[in-house]
N, C-alpha and C. Protein backbone atom coordinates (compact mmCIF):
# COMPACT_ATOMS: atom_id res chain seq x y z
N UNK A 1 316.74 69.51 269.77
CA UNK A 1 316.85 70.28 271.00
C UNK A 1 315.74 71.33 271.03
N UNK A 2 315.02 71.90 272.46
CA UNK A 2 313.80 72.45 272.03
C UNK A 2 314.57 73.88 272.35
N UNK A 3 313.24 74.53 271.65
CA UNK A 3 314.17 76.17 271.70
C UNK A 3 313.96 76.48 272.85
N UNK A 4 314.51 77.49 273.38
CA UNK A 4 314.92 78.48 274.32
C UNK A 4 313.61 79.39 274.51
N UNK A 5 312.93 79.63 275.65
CA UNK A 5 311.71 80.42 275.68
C UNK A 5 311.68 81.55 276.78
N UNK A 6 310.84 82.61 277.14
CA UNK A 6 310.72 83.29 278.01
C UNK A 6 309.65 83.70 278.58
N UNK A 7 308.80 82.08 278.26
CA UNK A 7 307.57 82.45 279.22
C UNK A 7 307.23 82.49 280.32
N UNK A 8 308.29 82.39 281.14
CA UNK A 8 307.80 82.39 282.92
C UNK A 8 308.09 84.08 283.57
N UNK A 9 309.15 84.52 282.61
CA UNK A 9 309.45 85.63 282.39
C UNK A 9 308.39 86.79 281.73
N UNK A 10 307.71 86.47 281.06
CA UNK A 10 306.75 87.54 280.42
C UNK A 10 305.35 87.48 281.04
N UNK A 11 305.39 85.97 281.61
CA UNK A 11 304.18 85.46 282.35
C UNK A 11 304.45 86.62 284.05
N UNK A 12 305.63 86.83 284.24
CA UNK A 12 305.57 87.58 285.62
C UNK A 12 305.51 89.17 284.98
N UNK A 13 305.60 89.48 284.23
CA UNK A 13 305.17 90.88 283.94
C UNK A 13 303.52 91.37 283.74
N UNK A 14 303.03 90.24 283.95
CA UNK A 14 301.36 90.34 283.59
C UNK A 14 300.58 90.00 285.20
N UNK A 15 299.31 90.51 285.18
CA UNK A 15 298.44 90.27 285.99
C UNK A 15 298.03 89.21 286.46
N UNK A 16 297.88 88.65 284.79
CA UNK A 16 297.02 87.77 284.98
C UNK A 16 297.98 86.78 285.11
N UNK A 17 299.14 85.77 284.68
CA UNK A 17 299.58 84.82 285.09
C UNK A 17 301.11 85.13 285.66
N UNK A 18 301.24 86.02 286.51
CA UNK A 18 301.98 86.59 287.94
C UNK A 18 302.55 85.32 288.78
N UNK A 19 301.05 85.48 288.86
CA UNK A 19 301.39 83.90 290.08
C UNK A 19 300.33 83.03 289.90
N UNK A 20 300.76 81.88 290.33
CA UNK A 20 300.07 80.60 289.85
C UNK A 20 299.74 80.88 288.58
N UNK A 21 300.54 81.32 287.33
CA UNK A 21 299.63 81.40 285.84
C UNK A 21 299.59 80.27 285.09
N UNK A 22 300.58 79.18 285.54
CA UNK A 22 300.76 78.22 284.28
C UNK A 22 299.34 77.91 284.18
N UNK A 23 298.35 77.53 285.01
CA UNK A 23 296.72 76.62 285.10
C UNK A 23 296.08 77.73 283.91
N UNK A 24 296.30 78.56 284.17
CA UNK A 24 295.87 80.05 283.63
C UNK A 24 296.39 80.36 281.99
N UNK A 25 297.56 80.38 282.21
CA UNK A 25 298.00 80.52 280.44
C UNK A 25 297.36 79.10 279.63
N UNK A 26 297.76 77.90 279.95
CA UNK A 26 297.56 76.60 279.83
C UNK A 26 295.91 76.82 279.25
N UNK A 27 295.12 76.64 279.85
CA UNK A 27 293.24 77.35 279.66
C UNK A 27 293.20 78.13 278.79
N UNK A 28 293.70 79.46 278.97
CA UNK A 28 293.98 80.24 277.87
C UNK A 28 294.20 80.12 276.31
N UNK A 29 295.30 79.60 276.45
CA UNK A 29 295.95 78.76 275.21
C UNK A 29 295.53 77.68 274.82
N UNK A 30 294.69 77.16 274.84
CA UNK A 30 293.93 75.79 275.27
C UNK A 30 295.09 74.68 274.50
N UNK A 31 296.01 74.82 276.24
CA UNK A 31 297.19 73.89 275.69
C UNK A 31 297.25 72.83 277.23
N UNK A 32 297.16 71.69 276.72
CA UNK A 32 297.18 71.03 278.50
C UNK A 32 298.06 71.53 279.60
N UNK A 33 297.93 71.48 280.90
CA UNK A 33 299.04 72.07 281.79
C UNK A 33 300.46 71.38 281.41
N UNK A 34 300.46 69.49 281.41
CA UNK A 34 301.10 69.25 281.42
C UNK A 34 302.09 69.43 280.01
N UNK A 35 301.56 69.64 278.94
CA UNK A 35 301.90 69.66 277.76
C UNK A 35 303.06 71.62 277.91
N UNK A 36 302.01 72.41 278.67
CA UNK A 36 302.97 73.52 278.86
C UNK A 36 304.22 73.55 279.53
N UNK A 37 304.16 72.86 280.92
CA UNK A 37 304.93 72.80 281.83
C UNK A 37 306.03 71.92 281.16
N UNK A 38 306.28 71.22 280.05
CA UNK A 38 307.33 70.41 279.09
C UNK A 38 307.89 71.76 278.40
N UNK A 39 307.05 72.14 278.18
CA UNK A 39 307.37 73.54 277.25
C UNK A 39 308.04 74.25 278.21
N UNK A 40 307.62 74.90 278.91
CA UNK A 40 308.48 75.93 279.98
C UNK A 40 309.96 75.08 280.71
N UNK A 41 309.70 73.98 280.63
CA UNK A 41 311.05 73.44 281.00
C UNK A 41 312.28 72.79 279.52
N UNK A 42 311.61 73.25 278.97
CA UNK A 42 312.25 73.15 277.66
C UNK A 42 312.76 71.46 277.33
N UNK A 43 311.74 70.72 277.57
CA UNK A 43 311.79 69.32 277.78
C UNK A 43 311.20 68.67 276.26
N UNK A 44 310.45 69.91 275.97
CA UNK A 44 309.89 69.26 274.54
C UNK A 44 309.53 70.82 273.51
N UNK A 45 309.72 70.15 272.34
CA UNK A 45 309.41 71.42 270.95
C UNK A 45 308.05 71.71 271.43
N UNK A 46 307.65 73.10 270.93
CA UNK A 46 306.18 73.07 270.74
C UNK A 46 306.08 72.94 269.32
N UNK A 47 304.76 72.58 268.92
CA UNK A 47 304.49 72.86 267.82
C UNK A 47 303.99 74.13 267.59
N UNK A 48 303.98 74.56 266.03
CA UNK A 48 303.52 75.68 265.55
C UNK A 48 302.09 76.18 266.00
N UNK A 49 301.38 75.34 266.32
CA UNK A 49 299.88 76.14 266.97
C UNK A 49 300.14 76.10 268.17
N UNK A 50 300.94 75.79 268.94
CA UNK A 50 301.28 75.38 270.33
C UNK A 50 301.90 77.19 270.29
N UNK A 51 302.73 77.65 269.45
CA UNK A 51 303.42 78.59 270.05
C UNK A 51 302.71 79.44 269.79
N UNK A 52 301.97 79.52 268.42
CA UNK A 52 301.01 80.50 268.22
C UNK A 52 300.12 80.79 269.22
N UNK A 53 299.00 79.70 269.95
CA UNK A 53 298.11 79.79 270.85
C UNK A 53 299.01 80.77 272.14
N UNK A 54 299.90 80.20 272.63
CA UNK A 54 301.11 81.09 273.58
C UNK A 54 300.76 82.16 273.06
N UNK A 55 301.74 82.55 272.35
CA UNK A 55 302.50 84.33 271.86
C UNK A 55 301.08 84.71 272.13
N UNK A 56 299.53 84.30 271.32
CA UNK A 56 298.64 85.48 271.54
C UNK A 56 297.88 85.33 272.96
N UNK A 57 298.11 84.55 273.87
CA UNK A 57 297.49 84.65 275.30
C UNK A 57 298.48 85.51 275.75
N UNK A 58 299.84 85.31 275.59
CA UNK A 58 300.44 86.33 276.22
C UNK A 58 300.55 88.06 275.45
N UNK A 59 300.22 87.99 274.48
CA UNK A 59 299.97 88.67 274.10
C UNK A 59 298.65 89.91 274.62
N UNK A 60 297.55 88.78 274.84
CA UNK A 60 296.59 89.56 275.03
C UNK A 60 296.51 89.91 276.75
N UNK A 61 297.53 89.03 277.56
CA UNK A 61 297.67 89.83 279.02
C UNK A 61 298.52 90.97 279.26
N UNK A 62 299.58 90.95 278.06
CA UNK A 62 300.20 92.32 278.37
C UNK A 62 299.50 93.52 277.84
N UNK A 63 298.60 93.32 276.91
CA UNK A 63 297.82 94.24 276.31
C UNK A 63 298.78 94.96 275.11
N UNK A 64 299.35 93.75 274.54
CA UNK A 64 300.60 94.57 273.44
C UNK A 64 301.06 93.11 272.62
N UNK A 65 301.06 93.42 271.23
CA UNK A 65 301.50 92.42 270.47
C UNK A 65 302.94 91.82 270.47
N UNK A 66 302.97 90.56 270.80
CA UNK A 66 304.58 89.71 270.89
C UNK A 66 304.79 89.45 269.54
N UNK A 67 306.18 89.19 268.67
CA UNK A 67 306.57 88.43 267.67
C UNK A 67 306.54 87.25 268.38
N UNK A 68 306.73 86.11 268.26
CA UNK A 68 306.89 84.74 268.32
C UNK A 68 308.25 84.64 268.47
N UNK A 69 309.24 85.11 267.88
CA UNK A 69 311.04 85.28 267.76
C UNK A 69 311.32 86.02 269.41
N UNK A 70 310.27 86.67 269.85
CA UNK A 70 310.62 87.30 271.26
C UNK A 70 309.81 86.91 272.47
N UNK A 71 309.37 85.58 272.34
CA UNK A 71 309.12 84.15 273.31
C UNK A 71 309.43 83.17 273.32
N UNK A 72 310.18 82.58 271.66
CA UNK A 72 310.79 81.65 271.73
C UNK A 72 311.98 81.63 270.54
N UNK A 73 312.67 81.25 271.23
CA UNK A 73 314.26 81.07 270.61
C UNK A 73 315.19 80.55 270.15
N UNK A 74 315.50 80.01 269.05
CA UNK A 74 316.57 78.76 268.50
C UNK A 74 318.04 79.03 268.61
N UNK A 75 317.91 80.22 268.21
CA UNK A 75 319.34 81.05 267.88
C UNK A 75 320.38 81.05 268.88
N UNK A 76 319.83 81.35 269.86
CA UNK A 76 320.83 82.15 270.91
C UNK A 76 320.06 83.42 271.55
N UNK A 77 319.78 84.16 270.90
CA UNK A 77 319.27 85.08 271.18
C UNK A 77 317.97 85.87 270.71
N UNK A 78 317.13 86.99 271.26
CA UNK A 78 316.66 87.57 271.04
C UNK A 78 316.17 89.24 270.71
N UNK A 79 315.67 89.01 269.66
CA UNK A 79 315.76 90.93 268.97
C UNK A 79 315.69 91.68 270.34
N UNK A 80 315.08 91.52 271.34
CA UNK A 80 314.75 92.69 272.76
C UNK A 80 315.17 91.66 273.19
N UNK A 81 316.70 92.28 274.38
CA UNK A 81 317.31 91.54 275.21
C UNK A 81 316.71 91.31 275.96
N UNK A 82 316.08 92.54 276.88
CA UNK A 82 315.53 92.25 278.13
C UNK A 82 314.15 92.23 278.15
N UNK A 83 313.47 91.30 279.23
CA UNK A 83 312.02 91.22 279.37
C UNK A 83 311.49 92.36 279.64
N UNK A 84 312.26 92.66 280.75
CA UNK A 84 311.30 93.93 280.80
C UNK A 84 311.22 95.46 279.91
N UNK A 85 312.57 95.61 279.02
CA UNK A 85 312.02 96.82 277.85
C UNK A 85 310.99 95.51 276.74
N UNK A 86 311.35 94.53 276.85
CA UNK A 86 310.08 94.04 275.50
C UNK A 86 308.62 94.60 276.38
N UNK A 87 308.10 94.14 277.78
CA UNK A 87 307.08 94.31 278.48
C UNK A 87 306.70 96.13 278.90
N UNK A 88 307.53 97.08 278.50
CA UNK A 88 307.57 98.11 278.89
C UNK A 88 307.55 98.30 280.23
N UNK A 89 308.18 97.52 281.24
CA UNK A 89 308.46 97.44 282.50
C UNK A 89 309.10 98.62 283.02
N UNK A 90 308.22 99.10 284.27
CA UNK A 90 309.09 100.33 284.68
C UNK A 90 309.44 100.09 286.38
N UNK A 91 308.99 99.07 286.82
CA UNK A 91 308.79 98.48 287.93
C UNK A 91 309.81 97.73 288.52
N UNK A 92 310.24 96.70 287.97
CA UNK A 92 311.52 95.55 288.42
C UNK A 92 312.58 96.06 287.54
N UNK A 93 313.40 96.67 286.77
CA UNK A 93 314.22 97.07 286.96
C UNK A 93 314.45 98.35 286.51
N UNK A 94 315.00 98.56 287.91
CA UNK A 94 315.20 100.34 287.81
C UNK A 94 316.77 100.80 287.35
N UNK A 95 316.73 101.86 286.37
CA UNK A 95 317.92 102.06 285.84
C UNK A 95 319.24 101.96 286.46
N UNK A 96 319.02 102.38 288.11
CA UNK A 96 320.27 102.62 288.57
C UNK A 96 321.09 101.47 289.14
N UNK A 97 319.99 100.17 288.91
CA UNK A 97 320.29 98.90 289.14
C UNK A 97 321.53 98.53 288.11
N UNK A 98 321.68 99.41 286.93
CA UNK A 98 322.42 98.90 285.92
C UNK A 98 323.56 100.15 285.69
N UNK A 99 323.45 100.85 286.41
CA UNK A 99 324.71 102.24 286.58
C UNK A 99 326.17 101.66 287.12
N UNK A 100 326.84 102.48 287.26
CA UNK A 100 328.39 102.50 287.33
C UNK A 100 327.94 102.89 289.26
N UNK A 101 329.17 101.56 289.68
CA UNK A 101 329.12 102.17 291.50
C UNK A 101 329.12 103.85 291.54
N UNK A 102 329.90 104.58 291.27
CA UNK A 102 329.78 105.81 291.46
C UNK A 102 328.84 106.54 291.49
N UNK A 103 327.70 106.23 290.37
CA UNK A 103 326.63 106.54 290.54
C UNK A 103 325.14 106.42 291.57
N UNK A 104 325.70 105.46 291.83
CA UNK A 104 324.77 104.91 292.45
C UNK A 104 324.60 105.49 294.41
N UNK A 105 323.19 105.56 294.67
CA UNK A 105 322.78 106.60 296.02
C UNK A 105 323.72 105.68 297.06
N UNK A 106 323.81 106.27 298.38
CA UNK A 106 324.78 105.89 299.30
C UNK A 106 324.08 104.51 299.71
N UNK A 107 323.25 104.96 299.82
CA UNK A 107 322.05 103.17 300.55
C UNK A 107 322.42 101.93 299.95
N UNK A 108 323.12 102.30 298.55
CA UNK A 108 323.15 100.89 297.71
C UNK A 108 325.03 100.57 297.55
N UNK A 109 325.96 101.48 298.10
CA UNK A 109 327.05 100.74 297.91
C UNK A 109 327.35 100.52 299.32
């Protein structure tokens, strides 16, 4: 069974493969499109240079070093739940998205 990944997810926290990135990471990684797009659909394992080449393209668009354990996943889970505290995201989700109704400004209940 192939592991569990979060590259379409870390791929939208970056500039550079936002939108349209797979052509882009794929080049990058010098991993074929189609060989990625198996990968992102979790249709096939990568191999070990397969994930390596990944983790450091994405690596080098967020401008911050990934473990490999926090793009791809066997377990169940991962050490940083969410994408966006691994990405230092301050943008897509805003705290009060995750508050108690009470808290939250009149506009949103």
């Amino acid at each position: 069974m192939p592991p569990h990944n979060r590259i379409p997810l870390i791929m939208a926290h970056t500039r550079r493969y936002a939108f349209r990135g797979l052509p882009n990471l794929a080049r990058d990684a010098g991993i074929s499109r189609s060989a990625l797009y198996r990968l992102v659909q979790e249709e096939t394992c990568p191999t070990l240079d397969q994930v390596l080449r990944l983790v450091r393209a994405l690596s080098k668009a967020l401008g911050k070093p990934l473990d490999t354990d926090e793009v791809f996943c066997i377990g169940g889970s991962y050490p940083t739940a969410s994408v966006c505290a691994l990405c230092d995201c301050k943008g897509c989700r805003p705290d009060l998205a995750y508050s108690s109704p009470s808290r939250l400004p009149i506009y949103f209940s």
